[in-house]
PDB file of N, CA and C in Angstrom:
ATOM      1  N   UNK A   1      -2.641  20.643  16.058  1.00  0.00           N
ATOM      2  CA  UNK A   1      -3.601  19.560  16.211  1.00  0.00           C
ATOM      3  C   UNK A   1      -3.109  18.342  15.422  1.00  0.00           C
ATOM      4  N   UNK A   2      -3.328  17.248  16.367  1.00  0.00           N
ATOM      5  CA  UNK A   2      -2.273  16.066  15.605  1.00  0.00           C
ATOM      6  C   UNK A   2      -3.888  15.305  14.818  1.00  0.00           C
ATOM      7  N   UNK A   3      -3.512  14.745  13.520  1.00  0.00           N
ATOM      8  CA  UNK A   3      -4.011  14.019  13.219  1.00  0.00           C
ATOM      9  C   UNK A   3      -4.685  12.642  13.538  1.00  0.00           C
ATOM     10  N   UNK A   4      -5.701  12.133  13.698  1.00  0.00           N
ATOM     11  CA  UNK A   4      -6.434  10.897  14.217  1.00  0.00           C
ATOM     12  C   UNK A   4      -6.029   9.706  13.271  1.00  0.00           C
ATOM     13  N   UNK A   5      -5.483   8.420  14.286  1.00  0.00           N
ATOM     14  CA  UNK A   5      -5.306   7.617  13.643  1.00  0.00           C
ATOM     15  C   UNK A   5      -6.320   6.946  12.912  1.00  0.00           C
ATOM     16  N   UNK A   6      -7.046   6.330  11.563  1.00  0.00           N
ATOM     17  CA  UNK A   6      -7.955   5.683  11.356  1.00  0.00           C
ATOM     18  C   UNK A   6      -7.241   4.343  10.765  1.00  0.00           C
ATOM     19  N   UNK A   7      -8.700   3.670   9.967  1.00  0.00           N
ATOM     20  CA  UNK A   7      -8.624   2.520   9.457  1.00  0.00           C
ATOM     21  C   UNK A   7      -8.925   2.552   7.808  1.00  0.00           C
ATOM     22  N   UNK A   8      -7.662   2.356   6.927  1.00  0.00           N
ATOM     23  CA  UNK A   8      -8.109   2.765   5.361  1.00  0.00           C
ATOM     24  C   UNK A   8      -7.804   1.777   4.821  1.00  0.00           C
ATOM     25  N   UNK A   9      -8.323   1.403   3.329  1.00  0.00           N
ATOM     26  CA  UNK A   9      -7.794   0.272   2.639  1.00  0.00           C
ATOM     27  C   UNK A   9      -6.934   1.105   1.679  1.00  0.00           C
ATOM     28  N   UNK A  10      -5.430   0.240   1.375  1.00  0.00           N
ATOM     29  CA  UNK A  10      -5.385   0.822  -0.087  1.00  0.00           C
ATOM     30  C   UNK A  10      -5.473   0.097  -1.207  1.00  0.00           C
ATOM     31  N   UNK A  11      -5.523  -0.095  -2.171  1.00  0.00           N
ATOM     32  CA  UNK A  11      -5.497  -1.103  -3.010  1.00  0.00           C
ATOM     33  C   UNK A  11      -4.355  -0.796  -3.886  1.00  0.00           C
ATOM     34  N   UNK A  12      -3.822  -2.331  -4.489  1.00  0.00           N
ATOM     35  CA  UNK A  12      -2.510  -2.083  -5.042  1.00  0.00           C
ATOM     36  C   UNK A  12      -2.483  -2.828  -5.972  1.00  0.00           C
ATOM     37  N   UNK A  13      -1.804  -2.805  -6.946  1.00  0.00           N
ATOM     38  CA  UNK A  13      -1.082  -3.363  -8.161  1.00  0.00           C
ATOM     39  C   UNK A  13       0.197  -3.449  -8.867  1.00  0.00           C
ATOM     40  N   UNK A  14       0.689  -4.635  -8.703  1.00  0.00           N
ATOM     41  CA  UNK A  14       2.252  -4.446  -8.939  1.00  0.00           C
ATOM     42  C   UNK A  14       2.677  -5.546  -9.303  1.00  0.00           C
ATOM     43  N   UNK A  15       4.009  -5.598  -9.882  1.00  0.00           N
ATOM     44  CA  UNK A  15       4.725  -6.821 -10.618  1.00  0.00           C
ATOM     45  C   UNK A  15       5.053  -8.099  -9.478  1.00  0.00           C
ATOM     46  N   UNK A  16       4.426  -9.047 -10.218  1.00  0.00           N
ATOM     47  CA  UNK A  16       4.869 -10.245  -8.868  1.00  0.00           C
ATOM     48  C   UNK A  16       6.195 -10.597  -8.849  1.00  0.00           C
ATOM     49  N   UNK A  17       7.153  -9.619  -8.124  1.00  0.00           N
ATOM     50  CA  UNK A  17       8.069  -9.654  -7.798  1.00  0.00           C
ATOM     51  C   UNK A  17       8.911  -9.866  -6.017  1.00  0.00           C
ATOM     52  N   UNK A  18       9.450 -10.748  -5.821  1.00  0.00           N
ATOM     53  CA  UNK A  18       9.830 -10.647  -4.507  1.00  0.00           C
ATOM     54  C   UNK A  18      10.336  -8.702  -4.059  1.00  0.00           C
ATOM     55  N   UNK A  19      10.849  -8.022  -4.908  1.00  0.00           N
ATOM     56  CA  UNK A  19      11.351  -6.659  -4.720  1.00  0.00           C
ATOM     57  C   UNK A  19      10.321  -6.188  -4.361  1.00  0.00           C
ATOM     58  N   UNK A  20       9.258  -6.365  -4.960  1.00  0.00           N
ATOM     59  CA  UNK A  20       8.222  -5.827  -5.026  1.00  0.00           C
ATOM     60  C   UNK A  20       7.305  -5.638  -3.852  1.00  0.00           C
ATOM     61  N   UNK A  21       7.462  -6.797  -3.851  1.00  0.00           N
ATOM     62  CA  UNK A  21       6.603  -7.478  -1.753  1.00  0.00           C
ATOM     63  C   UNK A  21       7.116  -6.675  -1.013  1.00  0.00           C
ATOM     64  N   UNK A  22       8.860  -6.986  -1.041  1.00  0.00           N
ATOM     65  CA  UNK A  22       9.606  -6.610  -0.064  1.00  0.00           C
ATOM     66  C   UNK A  22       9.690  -4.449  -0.356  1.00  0.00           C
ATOM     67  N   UNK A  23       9.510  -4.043  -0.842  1.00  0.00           N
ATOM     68  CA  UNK A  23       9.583  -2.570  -1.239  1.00  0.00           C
ATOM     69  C   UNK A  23       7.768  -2.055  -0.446  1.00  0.00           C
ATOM     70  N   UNK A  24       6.687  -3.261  -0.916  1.00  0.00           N
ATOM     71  CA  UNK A  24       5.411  -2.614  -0.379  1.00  0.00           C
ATOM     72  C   UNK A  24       5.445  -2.661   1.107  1.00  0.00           C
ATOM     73  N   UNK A  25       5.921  -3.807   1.928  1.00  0.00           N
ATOM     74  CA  UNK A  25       6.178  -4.000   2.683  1.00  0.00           C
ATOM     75  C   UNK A  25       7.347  -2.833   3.813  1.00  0.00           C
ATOM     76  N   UNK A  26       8.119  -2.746   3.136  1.00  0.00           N
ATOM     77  CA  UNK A  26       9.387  -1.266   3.669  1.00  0.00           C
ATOM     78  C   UNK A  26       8.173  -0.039   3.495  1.00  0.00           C
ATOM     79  N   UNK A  27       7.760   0.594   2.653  1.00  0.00           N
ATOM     80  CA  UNK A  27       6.978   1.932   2.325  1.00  0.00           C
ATOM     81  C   UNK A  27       5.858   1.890   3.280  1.00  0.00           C
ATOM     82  N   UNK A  28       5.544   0.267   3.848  1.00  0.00           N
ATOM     83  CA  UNK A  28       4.318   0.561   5.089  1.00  0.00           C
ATOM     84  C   UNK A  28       5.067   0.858   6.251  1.00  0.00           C
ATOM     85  N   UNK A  29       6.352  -0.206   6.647  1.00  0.00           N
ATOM     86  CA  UNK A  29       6.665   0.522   7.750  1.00  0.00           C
ATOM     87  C   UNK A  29       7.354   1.408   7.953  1.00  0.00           C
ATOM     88  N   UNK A  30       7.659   1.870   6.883  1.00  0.00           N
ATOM     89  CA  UNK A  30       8.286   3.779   6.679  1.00  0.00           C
ATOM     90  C   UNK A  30       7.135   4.786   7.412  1.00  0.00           C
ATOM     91  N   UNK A  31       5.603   4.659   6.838  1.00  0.00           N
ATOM     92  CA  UNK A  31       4.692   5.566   6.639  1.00  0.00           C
ATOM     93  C   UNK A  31       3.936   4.942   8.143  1.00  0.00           C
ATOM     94  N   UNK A  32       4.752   4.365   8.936  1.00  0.00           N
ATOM     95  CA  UNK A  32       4.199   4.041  10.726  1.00  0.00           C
ATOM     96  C   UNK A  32       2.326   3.331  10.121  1.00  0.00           C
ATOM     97  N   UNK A  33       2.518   2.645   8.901  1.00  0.00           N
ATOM     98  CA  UNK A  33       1.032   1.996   8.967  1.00  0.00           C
ATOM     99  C   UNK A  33       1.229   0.172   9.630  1.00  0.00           C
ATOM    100  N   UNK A  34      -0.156  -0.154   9.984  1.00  0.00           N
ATOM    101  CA  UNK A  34       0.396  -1.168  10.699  1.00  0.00           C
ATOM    102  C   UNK A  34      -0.854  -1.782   9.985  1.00  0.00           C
ATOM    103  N   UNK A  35      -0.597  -3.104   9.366  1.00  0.00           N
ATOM    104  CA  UNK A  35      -1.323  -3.912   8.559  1.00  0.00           C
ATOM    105  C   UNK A  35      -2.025  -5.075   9.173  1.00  0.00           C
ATOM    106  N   UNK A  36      -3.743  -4.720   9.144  1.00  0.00           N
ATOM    107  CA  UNK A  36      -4.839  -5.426   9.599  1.00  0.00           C
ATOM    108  C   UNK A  36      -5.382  -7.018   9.284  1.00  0.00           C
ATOM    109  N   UNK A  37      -4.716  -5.991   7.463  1.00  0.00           N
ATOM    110  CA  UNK A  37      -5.046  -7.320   6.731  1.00  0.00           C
ATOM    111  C   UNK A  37      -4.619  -6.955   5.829  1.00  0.00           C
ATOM    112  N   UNK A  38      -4.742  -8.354   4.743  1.00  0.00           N
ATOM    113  CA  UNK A  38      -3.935  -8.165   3.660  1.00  0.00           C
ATOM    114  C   UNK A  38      -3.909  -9.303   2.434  1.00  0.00           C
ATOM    115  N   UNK A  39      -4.519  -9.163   1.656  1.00  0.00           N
ATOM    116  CA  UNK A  39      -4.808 -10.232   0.107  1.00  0.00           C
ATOM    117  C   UNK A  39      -4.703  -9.361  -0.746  1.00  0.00           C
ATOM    118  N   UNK A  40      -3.889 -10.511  -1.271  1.00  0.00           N
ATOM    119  CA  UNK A  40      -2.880 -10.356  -3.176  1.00  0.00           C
ATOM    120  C   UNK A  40      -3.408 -11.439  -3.964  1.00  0.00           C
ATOM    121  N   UNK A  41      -3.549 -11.265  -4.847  1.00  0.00           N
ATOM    122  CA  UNK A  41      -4.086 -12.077  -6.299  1.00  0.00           C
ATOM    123  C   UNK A  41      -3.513 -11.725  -7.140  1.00  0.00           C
ATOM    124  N   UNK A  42      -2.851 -12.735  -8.087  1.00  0.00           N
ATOM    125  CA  UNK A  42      -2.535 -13.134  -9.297  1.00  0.00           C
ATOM    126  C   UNK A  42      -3.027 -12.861 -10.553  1.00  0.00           C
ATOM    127  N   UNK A  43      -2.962 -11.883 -11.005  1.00  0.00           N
ATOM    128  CA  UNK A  43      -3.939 -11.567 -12.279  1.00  0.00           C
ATOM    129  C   UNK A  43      -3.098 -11.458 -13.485  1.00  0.00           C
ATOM    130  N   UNK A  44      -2.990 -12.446 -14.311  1.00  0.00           N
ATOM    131  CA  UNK A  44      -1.686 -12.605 -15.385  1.00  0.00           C
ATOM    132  C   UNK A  44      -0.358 -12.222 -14.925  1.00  0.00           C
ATOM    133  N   UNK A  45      -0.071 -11.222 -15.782  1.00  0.00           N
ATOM    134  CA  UNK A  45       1.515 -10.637 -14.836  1.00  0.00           C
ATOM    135  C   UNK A  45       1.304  -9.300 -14.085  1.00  0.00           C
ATOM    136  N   UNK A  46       0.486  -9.882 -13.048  1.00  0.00           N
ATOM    137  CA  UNK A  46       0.238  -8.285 -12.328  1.00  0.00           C
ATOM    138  C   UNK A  46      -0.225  -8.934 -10.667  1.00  0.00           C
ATOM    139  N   UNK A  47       0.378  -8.252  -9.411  1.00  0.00           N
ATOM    140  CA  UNK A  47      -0.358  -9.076  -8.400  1.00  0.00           C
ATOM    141  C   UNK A  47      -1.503  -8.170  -7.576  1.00  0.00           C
ATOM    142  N   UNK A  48      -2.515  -7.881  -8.022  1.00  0.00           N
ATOM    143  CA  UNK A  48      -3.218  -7.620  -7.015  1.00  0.00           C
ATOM    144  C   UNK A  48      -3.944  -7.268  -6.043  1.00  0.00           C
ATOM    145  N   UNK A  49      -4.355  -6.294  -5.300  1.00  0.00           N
ATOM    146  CA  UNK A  49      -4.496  -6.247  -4.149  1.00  0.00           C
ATOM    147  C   UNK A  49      -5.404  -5.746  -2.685  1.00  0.00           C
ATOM    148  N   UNK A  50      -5.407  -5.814  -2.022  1.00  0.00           N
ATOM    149  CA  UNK A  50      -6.452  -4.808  -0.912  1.00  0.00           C
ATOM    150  C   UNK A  50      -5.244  -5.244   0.122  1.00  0.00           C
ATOM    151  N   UNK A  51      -4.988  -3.892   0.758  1.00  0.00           N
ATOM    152  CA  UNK A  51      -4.314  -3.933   2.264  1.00  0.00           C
ATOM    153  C   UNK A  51      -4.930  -3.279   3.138  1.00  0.00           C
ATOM    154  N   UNK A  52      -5.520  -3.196   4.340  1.00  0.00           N
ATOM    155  CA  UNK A  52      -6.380  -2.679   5.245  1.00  0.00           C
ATOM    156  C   UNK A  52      -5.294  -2.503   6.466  1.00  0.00           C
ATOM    157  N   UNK A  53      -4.666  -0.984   6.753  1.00  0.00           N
ATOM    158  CA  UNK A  53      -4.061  -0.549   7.368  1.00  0.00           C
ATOM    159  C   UNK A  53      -4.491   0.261   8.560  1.00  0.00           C
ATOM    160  N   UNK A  54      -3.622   0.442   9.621  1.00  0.00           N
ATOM    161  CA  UNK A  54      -4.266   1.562  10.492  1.00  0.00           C
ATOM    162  C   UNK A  54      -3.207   2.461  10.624  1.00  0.00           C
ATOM    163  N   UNK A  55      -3.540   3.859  10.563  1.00  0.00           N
ATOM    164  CA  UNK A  55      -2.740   4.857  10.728  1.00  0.00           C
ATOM    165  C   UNK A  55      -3.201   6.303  10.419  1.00  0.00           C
ATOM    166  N   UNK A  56      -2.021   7.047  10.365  1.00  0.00           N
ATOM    167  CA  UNK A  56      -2.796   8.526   9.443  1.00  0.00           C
ATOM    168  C   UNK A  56      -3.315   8.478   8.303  1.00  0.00           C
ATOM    169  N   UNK A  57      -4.080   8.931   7.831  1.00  0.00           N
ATOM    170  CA  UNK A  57      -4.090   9.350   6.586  1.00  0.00           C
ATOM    171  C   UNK A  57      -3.495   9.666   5.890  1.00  0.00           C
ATOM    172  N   UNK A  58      -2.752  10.799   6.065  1.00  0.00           N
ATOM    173  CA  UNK A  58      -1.554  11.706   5.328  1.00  0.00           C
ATOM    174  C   UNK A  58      -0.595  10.644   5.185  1.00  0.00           C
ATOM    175  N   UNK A  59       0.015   9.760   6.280  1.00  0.00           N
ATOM    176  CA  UNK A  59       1.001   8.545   5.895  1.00  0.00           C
ATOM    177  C   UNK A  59      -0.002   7.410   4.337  1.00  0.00           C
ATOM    178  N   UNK A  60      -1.470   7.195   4.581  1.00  0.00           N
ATOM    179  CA  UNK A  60      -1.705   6.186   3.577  1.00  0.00           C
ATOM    180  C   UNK A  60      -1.557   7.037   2.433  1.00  0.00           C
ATOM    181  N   UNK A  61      -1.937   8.213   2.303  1.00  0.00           N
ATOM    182  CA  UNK A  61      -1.670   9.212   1.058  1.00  0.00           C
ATOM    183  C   UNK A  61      -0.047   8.886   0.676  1.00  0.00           C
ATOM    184  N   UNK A  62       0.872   9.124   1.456  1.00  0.00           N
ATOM    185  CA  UNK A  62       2.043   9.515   1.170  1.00  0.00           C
ATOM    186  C   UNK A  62       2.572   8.204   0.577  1.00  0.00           C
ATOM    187  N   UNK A  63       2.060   6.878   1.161  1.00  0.00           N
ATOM    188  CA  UNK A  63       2.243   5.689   0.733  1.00  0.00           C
ATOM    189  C   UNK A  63       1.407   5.248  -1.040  1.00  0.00           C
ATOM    190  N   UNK A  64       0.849   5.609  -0.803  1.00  0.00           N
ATOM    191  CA  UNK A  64       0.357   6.155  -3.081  1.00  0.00           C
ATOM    192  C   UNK A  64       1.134   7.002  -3.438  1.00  0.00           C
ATOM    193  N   UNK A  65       1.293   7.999  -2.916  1.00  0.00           N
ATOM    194  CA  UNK A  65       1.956   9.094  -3.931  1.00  0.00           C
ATOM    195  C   UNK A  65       3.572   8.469  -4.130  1.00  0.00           C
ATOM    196  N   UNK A  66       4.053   7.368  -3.212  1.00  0.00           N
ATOM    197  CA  UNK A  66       5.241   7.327  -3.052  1.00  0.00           C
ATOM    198  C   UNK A  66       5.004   5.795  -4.257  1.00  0.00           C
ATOM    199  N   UNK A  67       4.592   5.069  -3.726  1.00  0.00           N
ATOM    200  CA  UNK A  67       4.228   3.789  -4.595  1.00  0.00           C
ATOM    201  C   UNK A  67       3.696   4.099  -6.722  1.00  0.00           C
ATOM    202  N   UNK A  68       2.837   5.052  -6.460  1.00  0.00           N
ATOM    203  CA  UNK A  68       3.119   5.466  -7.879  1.00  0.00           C
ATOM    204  C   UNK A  68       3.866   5.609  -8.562  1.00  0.00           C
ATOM    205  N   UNK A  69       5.311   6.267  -7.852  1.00  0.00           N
ATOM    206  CA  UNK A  69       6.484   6.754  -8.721  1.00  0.00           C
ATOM    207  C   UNK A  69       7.549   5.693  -9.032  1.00  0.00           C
ATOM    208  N   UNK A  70       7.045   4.384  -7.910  1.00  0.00           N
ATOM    209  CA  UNK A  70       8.135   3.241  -8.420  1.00  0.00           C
ATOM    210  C   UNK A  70       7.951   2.092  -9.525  1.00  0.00           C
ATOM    211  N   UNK A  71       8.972   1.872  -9.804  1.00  0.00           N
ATOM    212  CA  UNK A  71       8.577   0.929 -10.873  1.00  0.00           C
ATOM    213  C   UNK A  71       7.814  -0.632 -11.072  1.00  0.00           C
ATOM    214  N   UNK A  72       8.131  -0.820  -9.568  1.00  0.00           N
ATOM    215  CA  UNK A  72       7.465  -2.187  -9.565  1.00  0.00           C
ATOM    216  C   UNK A  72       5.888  -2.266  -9.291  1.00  0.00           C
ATOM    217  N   UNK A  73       5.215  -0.759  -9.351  1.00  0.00           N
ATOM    218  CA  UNK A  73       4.019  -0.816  -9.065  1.00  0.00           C
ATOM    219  C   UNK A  73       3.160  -0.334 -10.149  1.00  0.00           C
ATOM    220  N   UNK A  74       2.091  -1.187 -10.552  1.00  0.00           N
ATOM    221  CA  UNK A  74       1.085  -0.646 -11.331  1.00  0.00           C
ATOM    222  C   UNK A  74      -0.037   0.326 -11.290  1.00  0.00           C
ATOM    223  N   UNK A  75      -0.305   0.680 -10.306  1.00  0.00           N
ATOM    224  CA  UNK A  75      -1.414   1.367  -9.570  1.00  0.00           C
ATOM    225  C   UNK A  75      -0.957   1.498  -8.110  1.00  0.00           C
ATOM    226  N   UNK A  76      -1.380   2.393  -7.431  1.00  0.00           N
ATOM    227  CA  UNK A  76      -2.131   2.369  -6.109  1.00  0.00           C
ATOM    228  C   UNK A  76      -3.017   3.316  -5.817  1.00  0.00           C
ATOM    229  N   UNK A  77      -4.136   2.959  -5.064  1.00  0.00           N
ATOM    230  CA  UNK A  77      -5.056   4.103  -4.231  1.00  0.00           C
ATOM    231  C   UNK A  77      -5.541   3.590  -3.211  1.00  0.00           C
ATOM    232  N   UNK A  78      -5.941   4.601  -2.330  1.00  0.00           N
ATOM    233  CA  UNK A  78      -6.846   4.985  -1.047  1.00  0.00           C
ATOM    234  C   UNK A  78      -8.138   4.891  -0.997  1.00  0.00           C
ATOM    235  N   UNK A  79      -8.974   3.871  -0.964  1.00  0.00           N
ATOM    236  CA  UNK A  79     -10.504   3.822  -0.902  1.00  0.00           C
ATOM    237  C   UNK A  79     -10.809   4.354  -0.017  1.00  0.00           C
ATOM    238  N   UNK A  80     -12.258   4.580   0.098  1.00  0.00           N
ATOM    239  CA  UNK A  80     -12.652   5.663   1.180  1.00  0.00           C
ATOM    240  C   UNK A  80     -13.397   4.437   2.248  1.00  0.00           C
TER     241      UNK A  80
END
C-alpha cells in the first residue's frame, strides 16, 4: 500500500547562508517534495522559517531527520 500524498509545513532554522538555501533547496528535491510556499525571516544570525510542501510524509520526515544532522541548520520540524 503506497502512501498518500499530503500537504505539511516544515519549519526551519538555519545559518543565512547561500549553502544553506541552496542545500534546503537540493534535500526538497531529493525527498520528491514540491514547494507551495515558502517564507524566511531574518532573526539575528539565524534565517527562519515555514515551508508548506506537498508530498509523502515519510519524504517530509526524512527531510528533518536529514536537515538535523547538517551543519548549516539550526532546527527543523514537521507541524501537524
Amino acid at each position: 500500500m503506497q502512501s498518500q500524498e499530503t500537504t505539511m509545513v516544515l519549519s526551519v532554522a538555519m545559518r543565512p547562508s547561500n549553502e544553506a538555501l541552496l542545500k534546503t533547496v537540493l534535500l526538497l528535491k531529493q525527498g520528491g517534495l514540491r514547494v507551495e510556499e515558502l517564507s524566511l525571516r531574518r532573526d539575528g544570525d539565524v534565517l527562519t522559517g515555514r515551508i508548506v510542501v506537498t508530498g509523502k510524509e515519510a519524504k517530509a520526515r526524512w527531510f528533518v531527520e536529514k536537515a538535523r544532522t547538517l551543519p548549516f541548520f539550526v532546527g527543523a520540524d514537521l507541524s501537524a
